[in-house]
Protein backbone atom coordinates (compact mmCIF):
# COMPACT_ATOMS: atom_id res chain seq x y z
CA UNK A 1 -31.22 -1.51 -9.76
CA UNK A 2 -30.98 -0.13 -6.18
CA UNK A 3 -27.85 -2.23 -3.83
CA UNK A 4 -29.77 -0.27 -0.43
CA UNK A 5 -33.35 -0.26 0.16
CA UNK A 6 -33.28 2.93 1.95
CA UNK A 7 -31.91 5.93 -0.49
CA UNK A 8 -30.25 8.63 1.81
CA UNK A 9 -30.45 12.02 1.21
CA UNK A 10 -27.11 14.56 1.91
CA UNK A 11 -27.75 18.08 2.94
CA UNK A 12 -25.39 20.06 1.25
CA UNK A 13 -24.17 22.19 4.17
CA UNK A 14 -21.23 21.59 5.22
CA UNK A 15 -20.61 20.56 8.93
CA UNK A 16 -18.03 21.58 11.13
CA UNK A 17 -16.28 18.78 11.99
CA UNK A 18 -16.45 17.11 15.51
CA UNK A 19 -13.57 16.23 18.35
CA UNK A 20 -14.55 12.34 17.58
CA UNK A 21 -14.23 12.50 13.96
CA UNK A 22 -11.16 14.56 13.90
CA UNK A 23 -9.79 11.76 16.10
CA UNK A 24 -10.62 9.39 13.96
CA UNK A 25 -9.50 11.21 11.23
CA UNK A 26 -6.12 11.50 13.13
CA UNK A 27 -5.80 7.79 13.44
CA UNK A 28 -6.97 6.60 10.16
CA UNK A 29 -4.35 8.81 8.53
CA UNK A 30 -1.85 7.41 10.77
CA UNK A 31 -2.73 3.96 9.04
CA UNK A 32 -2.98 5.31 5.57
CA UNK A 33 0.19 7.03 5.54
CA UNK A 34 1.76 3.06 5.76
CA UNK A 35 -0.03 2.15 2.36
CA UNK A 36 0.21 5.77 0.72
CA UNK A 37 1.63 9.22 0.92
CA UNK A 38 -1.56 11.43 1.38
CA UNK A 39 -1.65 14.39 -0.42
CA UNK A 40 -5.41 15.51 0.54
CA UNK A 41 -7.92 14.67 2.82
CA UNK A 42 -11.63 15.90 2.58
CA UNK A 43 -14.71 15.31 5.06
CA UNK A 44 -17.80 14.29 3.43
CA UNK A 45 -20.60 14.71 5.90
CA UNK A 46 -19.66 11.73 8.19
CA UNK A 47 -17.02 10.26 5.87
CA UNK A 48 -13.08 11.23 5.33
CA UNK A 49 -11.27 10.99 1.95
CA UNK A 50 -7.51 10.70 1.42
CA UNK A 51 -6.43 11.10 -2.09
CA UNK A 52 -2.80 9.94 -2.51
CA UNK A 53 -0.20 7.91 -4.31
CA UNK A 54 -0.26 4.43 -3.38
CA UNK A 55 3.49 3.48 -2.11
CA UNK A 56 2.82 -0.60 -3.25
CA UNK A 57 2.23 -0.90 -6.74
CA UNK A 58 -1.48 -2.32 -6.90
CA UNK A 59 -0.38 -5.15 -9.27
CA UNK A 60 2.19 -6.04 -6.93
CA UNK A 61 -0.12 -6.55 -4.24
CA UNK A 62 -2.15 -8.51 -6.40
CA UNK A 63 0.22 -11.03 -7.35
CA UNK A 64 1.32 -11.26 -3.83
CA UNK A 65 -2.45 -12.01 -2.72
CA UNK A 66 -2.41 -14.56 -5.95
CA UNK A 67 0.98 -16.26 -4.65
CA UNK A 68 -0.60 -16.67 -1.51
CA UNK A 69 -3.91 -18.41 -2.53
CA UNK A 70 -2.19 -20.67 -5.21
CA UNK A 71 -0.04 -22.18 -2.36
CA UNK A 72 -2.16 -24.60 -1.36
CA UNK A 73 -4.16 -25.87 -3.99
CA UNK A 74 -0.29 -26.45 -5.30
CA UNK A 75 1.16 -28.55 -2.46
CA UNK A 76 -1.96 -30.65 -1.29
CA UNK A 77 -4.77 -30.65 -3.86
CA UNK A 78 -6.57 -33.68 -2.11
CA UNK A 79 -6.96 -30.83 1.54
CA UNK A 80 -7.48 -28.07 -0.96
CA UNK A 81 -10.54 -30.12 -2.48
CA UNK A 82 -11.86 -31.52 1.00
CA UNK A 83 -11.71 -27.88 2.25
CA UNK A 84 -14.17 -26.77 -0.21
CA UNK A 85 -16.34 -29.90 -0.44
CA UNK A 86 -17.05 -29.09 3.58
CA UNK A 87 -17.08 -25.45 3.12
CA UNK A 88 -20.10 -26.12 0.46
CA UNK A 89 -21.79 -27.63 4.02
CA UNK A 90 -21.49 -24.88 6.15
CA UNK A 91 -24.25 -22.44 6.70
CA UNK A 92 -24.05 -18.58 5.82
CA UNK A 93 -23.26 -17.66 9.36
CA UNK A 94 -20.55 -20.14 9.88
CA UNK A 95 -18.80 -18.97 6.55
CA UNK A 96 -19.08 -15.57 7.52
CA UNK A 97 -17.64 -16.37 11.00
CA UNK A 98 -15.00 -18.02 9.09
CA UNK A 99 -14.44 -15.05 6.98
CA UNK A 100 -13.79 -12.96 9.55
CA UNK A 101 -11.68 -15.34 11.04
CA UNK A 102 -9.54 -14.79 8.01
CA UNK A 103 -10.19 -10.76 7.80
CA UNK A 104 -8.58 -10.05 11.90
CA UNK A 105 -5.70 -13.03 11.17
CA UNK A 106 -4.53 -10.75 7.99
CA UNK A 107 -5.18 -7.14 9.41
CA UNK A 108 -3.20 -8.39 12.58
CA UNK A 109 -0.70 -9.86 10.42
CA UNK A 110 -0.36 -6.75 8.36
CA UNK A 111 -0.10 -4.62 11.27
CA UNK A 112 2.87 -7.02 12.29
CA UNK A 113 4.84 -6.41 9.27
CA UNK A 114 4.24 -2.89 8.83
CA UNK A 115 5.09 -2.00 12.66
């Protein structure tokens, strides 16, 4: 089963990489180097890979994440319940808008508590 319906194809020359992507590069290790301690980084064509030990244990994070969405459905069922009953309403476009409500309100918040 194909996820894309356009199958790229990668040269396998290696490109010299560019002032904008070692910017990039630059930055995005900045941000990494919060979550883990990079020990390598690779370019791929147009992509960059950092290998690296994670400095949060991954099951810590996801029983954080779980803490965090049990909260509610805990303390007010009846909202939790009339939440979802008009979320089941709401077209594809407004539950993506909402979802990336929710994506910038964490990534902002996570760049709070990491500064």
């Amino acid at each position: 089963m194909r996820l894309w319906p356009v199958r790229r194809r990668w040269s396998g020359l290696a490109t010299l990489p560019t002032d904008d992507l070692l910017i990039t590069e630059d930055l995005l290790r900045r941000n990494v180097e919060d979550v883990m301690t990079v020990r390598d980084r690779q370019i791929q064509g147009r992509a960059i890979v950092f290998r690296g030990d994670l400095q949060v244990a991954p099951a810590r994070a996801v029983a954080l994440m779980l803490v965090c969405e049990g909260l509610v459905p805990f303390l007010s069922p009846a909202s939790w319940r009339h939440v979802f009953e008009r979320a089941l309403r709401m077209s594809d476009g407004q539950l993506r808008f909402l979802g990336l409500v929710g994506l910038v309100a964490g990534l902002l918040l996570l760049g709070i508590v990491l500064l």
